[in-house]
Protein backbone atom coordinates (compact mmCIF):
# COMPACT_ATOMS: atom_id res chain seq x y z
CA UNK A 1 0.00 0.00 0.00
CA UNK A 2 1.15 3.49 -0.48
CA UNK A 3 0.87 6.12 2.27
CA UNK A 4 2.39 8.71 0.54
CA UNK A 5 -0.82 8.98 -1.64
CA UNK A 6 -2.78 9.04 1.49
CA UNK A 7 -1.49 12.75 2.27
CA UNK A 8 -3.61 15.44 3.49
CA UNK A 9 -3.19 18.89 0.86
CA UNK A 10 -3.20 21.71 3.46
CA UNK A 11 -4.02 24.90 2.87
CA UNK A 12 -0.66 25.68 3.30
CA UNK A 13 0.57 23.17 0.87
CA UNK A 14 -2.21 23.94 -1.61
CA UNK A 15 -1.15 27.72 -1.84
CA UNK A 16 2.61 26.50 -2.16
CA UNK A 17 1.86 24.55 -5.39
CA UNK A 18 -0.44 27.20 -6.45
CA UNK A 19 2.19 30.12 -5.96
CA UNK A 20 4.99 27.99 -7.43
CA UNK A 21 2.97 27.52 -10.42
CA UNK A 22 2.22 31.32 -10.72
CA UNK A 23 5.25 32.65 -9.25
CA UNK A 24 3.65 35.25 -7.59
CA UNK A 25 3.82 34.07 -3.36
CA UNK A 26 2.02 36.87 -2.41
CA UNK A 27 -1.16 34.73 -0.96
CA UNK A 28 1.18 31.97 0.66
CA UNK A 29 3.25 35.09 2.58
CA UNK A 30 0.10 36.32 4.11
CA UNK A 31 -1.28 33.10 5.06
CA UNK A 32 2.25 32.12 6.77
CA UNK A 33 1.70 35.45 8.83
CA UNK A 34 -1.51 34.37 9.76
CA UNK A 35 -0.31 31.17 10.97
CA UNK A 36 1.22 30.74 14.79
CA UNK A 37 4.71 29.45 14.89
CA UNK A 38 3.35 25.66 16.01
CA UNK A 39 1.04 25.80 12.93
CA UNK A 40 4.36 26.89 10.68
CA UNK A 41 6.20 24.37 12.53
CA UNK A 42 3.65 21.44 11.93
CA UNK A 43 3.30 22.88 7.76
CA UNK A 44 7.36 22.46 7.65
CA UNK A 45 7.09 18.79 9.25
CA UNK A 46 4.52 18.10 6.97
CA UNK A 47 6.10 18.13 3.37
CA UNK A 48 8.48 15.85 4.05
CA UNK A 49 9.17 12.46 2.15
CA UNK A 50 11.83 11.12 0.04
CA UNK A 51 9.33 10.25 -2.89
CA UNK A 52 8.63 12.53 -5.57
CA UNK A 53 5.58 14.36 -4.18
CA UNK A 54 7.41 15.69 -0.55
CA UNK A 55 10.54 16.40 -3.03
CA UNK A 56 8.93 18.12 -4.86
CA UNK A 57 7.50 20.24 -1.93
CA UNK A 58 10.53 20.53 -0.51
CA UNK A 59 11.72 22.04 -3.85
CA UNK A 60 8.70 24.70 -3.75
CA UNK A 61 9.64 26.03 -0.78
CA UNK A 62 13.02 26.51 -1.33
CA UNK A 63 12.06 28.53 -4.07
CA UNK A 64 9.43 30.52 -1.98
CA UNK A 65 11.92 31.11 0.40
CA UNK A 66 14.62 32.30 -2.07
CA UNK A 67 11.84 34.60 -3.51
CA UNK A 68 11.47 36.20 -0.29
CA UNK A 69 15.19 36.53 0.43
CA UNK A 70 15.32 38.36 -3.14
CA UNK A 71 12.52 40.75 -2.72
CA UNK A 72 14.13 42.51 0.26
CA UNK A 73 11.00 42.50 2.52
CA UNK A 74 10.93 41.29 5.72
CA UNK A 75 14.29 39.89 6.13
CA UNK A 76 14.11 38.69 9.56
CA UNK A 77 11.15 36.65 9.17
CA UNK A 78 12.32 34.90 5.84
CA UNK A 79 15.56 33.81 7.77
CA UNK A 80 13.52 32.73 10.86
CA UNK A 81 11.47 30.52 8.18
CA UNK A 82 14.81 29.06 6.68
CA UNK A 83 16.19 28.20 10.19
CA UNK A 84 12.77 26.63 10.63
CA UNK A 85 13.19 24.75 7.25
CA UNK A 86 16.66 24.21 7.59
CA UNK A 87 16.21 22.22 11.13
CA UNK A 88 13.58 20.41 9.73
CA UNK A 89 14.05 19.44 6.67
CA UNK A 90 17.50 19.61 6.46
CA UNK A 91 18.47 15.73 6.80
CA UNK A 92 16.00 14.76 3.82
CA UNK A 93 17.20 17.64 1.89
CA UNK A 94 20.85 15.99 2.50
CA UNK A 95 19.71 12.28 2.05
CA UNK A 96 17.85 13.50 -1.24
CA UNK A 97 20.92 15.69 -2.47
CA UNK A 98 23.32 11.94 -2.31
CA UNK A 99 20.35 9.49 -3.49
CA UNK A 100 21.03 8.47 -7.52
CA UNK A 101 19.71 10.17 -10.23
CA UNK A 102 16.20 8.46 -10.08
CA UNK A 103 14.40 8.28 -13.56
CA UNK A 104 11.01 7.76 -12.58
CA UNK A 105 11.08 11.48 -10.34
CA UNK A 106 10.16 14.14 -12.49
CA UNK A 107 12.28 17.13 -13.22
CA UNK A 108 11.23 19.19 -10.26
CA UNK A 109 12.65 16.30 -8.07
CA UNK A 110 15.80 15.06 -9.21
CA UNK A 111 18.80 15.60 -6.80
CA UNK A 112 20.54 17.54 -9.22
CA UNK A 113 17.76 20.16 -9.44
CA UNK A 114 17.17 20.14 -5.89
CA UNK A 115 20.85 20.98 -5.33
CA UNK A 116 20.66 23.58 -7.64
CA UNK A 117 17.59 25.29 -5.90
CA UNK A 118 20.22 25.25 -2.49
CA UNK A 119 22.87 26.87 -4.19
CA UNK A 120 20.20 29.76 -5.54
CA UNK A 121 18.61 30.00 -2.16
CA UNK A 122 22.85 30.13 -0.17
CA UNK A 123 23.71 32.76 -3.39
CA UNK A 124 20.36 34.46 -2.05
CA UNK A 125 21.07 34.38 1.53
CA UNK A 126 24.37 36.00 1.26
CA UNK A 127 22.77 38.77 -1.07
CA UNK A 128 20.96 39.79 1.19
CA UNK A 129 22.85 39.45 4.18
CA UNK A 130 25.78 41.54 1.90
CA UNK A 131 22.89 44.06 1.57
CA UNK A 132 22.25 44.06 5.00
CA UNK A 133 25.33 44.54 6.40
CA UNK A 134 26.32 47.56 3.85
CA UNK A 135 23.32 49.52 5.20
CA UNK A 136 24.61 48.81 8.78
CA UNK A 137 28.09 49.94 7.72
CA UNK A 138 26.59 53.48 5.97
CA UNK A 139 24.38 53.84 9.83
CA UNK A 140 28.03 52.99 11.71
CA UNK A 141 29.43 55.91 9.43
CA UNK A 142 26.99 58.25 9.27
CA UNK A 143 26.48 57.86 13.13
CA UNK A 144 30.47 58.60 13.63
CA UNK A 145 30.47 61.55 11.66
CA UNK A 146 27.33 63.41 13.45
CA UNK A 147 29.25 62.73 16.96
CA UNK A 148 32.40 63.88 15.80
CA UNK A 149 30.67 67.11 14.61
CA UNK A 150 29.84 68.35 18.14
């Protein structure tokens, strides 16, 4: 028998195949803020699976979350939501990453496309995180010189 059919589609999940297919995760952000941090929690542990639908949700996320590392908005809460994913997730995205190539996954949830999607979302991360820490670095300077104007 095969459990993996016998998955509930959250609302959560539903929204993350519906704004991967659009590209536009503007309805999956708000209902992640609408969510407590158990309900995010329990989403996250939910998608997980070696088989070619959890991949493949696995995959989805990763690119919702490199979305919101490359719009610039709300920073904080996209990293929280990676830590979250990350500590999750994070031994299925490495046992996925070393499986073989598996013909009968589709293209979405090969390794090699999955690997691909981490090196986006790390390339992302330190984007931002580059971004962030210039705009630190201007406040540092600009704070300096008003308190050596006195």
């Amino acid at each position: 028998m095969d459990f993996g059919s016998l998955r509930t589609r959250t609302k959560f999940l539903q929204l993350l195949e519906k704004s991967h297919e659009s590209r536009d995760y503007t309805e999956l952000h708000k209902h992640l803020l609408s969510m407590g941090p158990a309900a995010i929690d329990a989403e996250f542990r939910s998608m997980s699976g070696l088989d070619a639908e959890g991949v493949n949700h696995l995959h989805r996320m990763l690119a919702f979350l490199e979305r919101q590392l490359n719009s610039h908005d709300n920073f904080e809460l996209t990293q929280a939501y990676l830590n979250l994913f990350l500590r999750v997730q994070g031994d299925v995205l490495v046992q996925h990453n070393f499986k073989k190539e598996d013909p009968s996954l589709p293209d979405e949830a090969d390794a090699s496309s999955l690997g691909r999607r981490l090196r986006k979302l790390v390339e992302a991360q330190q984007a931002g995180w580059g971004r962030l820490q210039g705009l630190f670095q201007s406040t540092l300077c600009l704070t300096q010189y008003f308190m050596n104007m006195q």
